[in-house]
N, C-alpha and C. Protein backbone atom coordinates (compact mmCIF):
# COMPACT_ATOMS: atom_id res chain seq x y z
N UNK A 1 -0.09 14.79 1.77
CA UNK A 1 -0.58 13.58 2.39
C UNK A 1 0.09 13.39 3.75
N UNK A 2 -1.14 12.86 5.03
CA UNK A 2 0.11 12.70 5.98
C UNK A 2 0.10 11.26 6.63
N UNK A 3 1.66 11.43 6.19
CA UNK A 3 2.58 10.21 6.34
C UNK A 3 1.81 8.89 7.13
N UNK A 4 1.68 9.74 8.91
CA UNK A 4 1.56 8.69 9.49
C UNK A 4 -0.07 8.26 9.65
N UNK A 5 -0.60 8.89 9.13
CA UNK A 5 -1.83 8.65 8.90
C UNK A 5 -2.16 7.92 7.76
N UNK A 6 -1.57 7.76 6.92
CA UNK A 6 -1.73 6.44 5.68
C UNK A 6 -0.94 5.16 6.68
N UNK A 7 0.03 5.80 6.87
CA UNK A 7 0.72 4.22 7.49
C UNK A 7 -0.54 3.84 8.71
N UNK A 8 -1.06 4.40 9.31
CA UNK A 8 -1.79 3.71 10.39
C UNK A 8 -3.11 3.42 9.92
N UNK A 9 -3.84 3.65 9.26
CA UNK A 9 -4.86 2.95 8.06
C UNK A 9 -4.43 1.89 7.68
N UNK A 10 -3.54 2.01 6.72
CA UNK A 10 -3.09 0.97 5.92
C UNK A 10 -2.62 -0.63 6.82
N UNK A 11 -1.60 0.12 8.06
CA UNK A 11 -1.41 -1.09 9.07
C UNK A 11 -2.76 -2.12 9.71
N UNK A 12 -3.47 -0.91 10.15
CA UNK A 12 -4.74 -1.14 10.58
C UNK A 12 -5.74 -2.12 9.96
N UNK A 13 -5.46 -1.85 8.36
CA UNK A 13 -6.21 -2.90 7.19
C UNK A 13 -6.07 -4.05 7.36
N UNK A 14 -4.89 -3.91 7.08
CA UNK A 14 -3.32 -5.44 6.98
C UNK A 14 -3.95 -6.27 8.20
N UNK A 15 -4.04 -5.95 9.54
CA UNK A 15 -4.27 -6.31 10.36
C UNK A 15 -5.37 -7.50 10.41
N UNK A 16 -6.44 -6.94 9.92
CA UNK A 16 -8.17 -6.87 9.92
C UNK A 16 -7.97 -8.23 8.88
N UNK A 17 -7.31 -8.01 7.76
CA UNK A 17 -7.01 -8.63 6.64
C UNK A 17 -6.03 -9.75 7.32
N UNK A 18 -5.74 -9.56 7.61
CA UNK A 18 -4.26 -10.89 7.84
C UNK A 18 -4.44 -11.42 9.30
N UNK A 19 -5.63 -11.21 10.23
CA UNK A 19 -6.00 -11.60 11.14
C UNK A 19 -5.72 -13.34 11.94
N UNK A 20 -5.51 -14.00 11.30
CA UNK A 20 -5.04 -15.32 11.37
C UNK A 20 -3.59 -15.39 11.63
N UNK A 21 -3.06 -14.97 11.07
CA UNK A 21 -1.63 -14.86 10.49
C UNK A 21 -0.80 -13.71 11.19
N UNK A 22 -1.70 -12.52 12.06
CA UNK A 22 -0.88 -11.55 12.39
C UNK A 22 0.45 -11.55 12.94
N UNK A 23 0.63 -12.71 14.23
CA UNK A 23 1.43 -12.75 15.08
C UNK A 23 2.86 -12.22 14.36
N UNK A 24 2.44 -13.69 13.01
CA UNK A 24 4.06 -13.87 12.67
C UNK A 24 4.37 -12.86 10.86
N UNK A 25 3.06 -12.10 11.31
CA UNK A 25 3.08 -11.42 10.01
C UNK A 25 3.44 -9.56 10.26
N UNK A 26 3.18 -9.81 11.45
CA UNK A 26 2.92 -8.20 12.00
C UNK A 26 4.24 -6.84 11.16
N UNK A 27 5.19 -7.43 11.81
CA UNK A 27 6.72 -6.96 11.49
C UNK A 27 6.83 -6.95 9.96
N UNK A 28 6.38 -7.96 8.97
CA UNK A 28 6.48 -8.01 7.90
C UNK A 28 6.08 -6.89 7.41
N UNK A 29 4.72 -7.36 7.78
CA UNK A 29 3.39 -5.65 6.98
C UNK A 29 3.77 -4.74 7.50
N UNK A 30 4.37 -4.27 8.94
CA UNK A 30 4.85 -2.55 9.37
C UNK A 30 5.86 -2.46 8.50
N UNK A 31 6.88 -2.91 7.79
CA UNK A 31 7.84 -2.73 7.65
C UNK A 31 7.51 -2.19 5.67
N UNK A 32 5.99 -3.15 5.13
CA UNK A 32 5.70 -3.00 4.02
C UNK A 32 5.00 -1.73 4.12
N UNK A 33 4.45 -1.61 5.11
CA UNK A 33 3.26 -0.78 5.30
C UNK A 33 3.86 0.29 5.08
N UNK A 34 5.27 0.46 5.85
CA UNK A 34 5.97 1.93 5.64
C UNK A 34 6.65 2.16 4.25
N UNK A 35 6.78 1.51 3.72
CA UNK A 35 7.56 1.78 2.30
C UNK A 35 6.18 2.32 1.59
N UNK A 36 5.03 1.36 1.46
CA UNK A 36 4.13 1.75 0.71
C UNK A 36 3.53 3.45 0.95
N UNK A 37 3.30 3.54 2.03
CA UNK A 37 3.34 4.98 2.19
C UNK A 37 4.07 6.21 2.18
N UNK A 38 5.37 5.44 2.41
CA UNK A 38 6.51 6.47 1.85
C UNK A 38 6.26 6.41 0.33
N UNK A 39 6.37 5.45 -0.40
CA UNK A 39 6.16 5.53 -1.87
C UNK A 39 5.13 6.30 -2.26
N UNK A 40 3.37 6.41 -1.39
CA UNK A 40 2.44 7.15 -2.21
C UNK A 40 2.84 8.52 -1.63
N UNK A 41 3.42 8.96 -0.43
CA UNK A 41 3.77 10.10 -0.28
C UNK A 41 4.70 10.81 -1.50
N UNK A 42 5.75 10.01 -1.14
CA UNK A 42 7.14 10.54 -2.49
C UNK A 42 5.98 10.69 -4.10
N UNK A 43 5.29 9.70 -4.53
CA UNK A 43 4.67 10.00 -5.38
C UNK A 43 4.15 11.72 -5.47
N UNK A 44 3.39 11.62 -4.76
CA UNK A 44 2.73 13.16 -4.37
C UNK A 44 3.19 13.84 -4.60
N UNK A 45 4.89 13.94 -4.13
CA UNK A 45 5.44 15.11 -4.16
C UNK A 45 6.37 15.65 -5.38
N UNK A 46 6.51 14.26 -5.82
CA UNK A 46 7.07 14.10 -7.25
C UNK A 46 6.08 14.75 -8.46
N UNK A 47 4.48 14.15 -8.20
CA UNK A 47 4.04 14.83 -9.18
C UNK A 47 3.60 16.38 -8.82
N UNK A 48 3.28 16.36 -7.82
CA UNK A 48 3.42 17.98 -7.43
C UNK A 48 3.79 18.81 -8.23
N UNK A 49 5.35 18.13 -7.85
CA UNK A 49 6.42 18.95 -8.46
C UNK A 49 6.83 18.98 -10.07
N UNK A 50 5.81 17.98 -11.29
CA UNK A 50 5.85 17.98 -12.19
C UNK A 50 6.63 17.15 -12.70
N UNK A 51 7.45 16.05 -11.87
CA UNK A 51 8.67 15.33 -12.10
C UNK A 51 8.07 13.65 -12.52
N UNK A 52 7.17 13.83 -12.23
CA UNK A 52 6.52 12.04 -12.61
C UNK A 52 5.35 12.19 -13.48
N UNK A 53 5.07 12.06 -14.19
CA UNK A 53 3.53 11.64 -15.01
C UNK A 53 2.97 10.55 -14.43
N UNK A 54 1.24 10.14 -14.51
CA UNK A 54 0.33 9.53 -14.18
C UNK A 54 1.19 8.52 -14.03
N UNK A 55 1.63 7.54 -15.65
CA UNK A 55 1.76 6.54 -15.91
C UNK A 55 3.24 6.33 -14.83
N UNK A 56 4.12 7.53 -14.76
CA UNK A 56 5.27 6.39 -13.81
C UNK A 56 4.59 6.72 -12.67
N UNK A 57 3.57 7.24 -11.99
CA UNK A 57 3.52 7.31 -10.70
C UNK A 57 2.59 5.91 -10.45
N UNK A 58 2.68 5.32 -11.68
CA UNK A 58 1.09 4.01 -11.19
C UNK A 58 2.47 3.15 -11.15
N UNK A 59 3.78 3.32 -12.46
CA UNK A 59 4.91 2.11 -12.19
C UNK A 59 5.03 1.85 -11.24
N UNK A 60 5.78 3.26 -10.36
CA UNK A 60 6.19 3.23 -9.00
C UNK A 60 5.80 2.65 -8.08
N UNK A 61 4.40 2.53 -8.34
CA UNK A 61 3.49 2.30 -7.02
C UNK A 61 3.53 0.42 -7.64
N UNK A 62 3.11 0.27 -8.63
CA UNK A 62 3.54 -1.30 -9.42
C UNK A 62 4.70 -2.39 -8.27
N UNK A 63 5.64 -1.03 -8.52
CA UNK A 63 6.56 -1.40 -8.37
C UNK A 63 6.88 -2.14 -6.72
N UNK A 64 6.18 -1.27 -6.03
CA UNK A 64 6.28 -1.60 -4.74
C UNK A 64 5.42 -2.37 -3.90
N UNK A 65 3.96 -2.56 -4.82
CA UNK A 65 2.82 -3.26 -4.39
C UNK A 65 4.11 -4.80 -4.62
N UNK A 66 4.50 -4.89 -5.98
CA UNK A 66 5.31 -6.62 -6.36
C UNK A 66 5.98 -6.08 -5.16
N UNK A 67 7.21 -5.71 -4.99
CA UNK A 67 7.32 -6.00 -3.52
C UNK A 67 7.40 -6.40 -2.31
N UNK A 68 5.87 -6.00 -1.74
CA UNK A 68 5.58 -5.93 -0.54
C UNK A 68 4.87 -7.18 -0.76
N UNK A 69 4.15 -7.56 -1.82
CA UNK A 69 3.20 -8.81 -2.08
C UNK A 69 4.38 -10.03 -1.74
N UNK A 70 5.78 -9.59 -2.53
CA UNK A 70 6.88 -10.88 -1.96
C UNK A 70 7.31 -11.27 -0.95
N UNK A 71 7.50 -9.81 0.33
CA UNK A 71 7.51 -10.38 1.53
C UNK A 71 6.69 -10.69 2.53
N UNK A 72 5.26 -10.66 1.93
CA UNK A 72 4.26 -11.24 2.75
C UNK A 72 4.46 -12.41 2.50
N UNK A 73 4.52 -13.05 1.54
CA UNK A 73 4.49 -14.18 0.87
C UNK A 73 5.36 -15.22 1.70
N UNK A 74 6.79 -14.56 2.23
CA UNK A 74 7.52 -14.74 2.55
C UNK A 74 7.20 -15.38 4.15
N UNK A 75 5.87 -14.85 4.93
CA UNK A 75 5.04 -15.38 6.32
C UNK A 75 5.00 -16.84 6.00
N UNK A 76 5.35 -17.60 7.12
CA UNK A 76 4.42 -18.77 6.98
C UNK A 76 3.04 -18.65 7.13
N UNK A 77 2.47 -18.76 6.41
CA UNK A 77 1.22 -19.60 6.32
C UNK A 77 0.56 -18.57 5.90
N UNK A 78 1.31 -17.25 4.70
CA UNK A 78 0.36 -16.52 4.13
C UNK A 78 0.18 -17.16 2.78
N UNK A 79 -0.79 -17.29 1.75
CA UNK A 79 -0.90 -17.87 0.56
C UNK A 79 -0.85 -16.34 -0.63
N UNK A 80 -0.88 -16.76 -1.35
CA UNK A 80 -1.07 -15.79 -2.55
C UNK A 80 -2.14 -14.98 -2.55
N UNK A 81 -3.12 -15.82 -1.97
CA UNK A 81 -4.52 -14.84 -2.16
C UNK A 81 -4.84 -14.31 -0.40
N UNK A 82 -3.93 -14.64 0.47
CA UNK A 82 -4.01 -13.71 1.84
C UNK A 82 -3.33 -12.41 1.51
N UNK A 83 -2.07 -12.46 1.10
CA UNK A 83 -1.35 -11.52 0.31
C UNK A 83 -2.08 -10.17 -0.63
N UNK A 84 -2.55 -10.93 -1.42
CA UNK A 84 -3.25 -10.39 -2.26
C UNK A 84 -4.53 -9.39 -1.48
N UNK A 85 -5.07 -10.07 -0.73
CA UNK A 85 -6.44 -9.39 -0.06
C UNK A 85 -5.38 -8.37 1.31
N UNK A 86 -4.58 -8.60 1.88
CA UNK A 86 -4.19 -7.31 2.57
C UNK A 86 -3.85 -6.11 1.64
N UNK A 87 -3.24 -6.27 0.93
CA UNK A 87 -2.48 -5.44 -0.04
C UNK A 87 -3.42 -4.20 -0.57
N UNK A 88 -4.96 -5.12 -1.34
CA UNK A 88 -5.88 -4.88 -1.39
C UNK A 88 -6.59 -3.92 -0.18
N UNK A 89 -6.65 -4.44 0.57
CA UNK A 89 -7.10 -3.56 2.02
C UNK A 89 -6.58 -2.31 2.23
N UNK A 90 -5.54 -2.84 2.39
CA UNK A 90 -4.13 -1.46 2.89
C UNK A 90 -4.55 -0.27 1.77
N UNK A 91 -4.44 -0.37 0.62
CA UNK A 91 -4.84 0.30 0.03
C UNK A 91 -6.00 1.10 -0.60
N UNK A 92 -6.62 -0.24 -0.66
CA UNK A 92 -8.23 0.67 -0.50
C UNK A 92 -8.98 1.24 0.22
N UNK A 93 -8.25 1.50 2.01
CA UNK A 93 -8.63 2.11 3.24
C UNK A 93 -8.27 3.25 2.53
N UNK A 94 -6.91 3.87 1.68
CA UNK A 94 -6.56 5.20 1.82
C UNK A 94 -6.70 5.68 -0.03
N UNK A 95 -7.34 4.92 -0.45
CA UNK A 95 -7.37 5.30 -1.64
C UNK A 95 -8.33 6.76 -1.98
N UNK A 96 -9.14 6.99 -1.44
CA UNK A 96 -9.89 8.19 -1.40
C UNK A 96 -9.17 9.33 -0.97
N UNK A 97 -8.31 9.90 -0.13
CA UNK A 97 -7.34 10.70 0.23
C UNK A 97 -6.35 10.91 -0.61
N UNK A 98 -5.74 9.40 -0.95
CA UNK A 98 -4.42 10.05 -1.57
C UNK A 98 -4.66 10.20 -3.06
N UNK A 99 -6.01 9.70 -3.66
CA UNK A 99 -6.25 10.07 -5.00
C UNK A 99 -6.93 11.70 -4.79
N UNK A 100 -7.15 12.08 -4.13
CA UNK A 100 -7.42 13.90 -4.16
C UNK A 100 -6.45 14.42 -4.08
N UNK A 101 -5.75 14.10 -3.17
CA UNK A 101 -4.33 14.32 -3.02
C UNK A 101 -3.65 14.78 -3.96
N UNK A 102 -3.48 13.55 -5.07
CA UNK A 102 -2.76 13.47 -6.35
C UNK A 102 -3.57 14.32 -7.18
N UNK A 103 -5.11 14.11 -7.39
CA UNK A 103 -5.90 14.96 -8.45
C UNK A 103 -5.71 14.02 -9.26
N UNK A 104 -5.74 12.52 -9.19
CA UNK A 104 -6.03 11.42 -10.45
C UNK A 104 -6.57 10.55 -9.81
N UNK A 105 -6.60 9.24 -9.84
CA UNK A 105 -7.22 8.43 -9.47
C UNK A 105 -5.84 7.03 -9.88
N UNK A 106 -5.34 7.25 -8.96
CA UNK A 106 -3.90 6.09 -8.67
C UNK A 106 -4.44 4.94 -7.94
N UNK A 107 -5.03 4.77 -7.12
CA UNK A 107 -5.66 3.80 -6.68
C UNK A 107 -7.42 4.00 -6.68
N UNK A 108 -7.55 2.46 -6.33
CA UNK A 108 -9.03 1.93 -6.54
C UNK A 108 -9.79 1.96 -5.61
N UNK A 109 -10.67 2.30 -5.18
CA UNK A 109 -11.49 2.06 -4.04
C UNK A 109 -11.47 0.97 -4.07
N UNK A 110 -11.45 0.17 -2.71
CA UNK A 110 -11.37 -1.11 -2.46
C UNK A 110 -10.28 -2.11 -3.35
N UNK A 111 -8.84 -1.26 -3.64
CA UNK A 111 -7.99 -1.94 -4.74
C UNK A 111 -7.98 -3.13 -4.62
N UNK A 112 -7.51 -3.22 -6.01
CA UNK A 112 -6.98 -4.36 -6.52
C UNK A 112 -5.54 -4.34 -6.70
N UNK A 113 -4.85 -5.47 -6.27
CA UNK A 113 -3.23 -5.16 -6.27
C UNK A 113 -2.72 -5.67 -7.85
């Protein structure tokens, strides 16, 4: 998977998605944006390498969607369900790639966080 090409999708989403809110949200989401893609990368390479099964590579990813959903949250004037719909975005821009990628289906087209 490459790196900076999920992160600039995914930023790109966030953007589109959080459009109201960007100014004071921007820094938040680059900063989420990069973990999340480091995470589906590291995923990749983990199961690659035989070291993760399906189920912890969906934890992992669990794990970091709660997260990134907390420090959006953390914007003024993002709500639960602005949160929710970038997250959503970010991920369902690159969900087609990095589920071939993987050879499962880890994310949703058009996810759901």
């Amino acid at each position: 998977m490459d790196l900076e090409k999920l992160l600039k999708d995914m930023l790109a989403a966030m953007e589109k998605s959080l459009k109201p809110q960007w100014k004071g949200a921007k820094g938040f989401a680059s900063g989420e944006a990069k973990k999340l893609a480091h995470t589906l990368v590291d995923i990749g390479t983990m199961r690659a390498a035989g070291e993760i099964t399906e189920d912890q590579a969906r934890l992992l990813l669990d794990m970091q969607k709660a997260a990134a959903r907390a420090v959006l949250l953390a914007v003024e004037g993002i709500g639960v369900v602005a949160a929710e719909q970038a997250m959503a975005a970010a991920l369902g821009v690159v969900a087609a790639p990095v589920n071939k990628a993987l050879g499962f289906n880890l994310l949703s087209v058009g996810a759901t966080t």
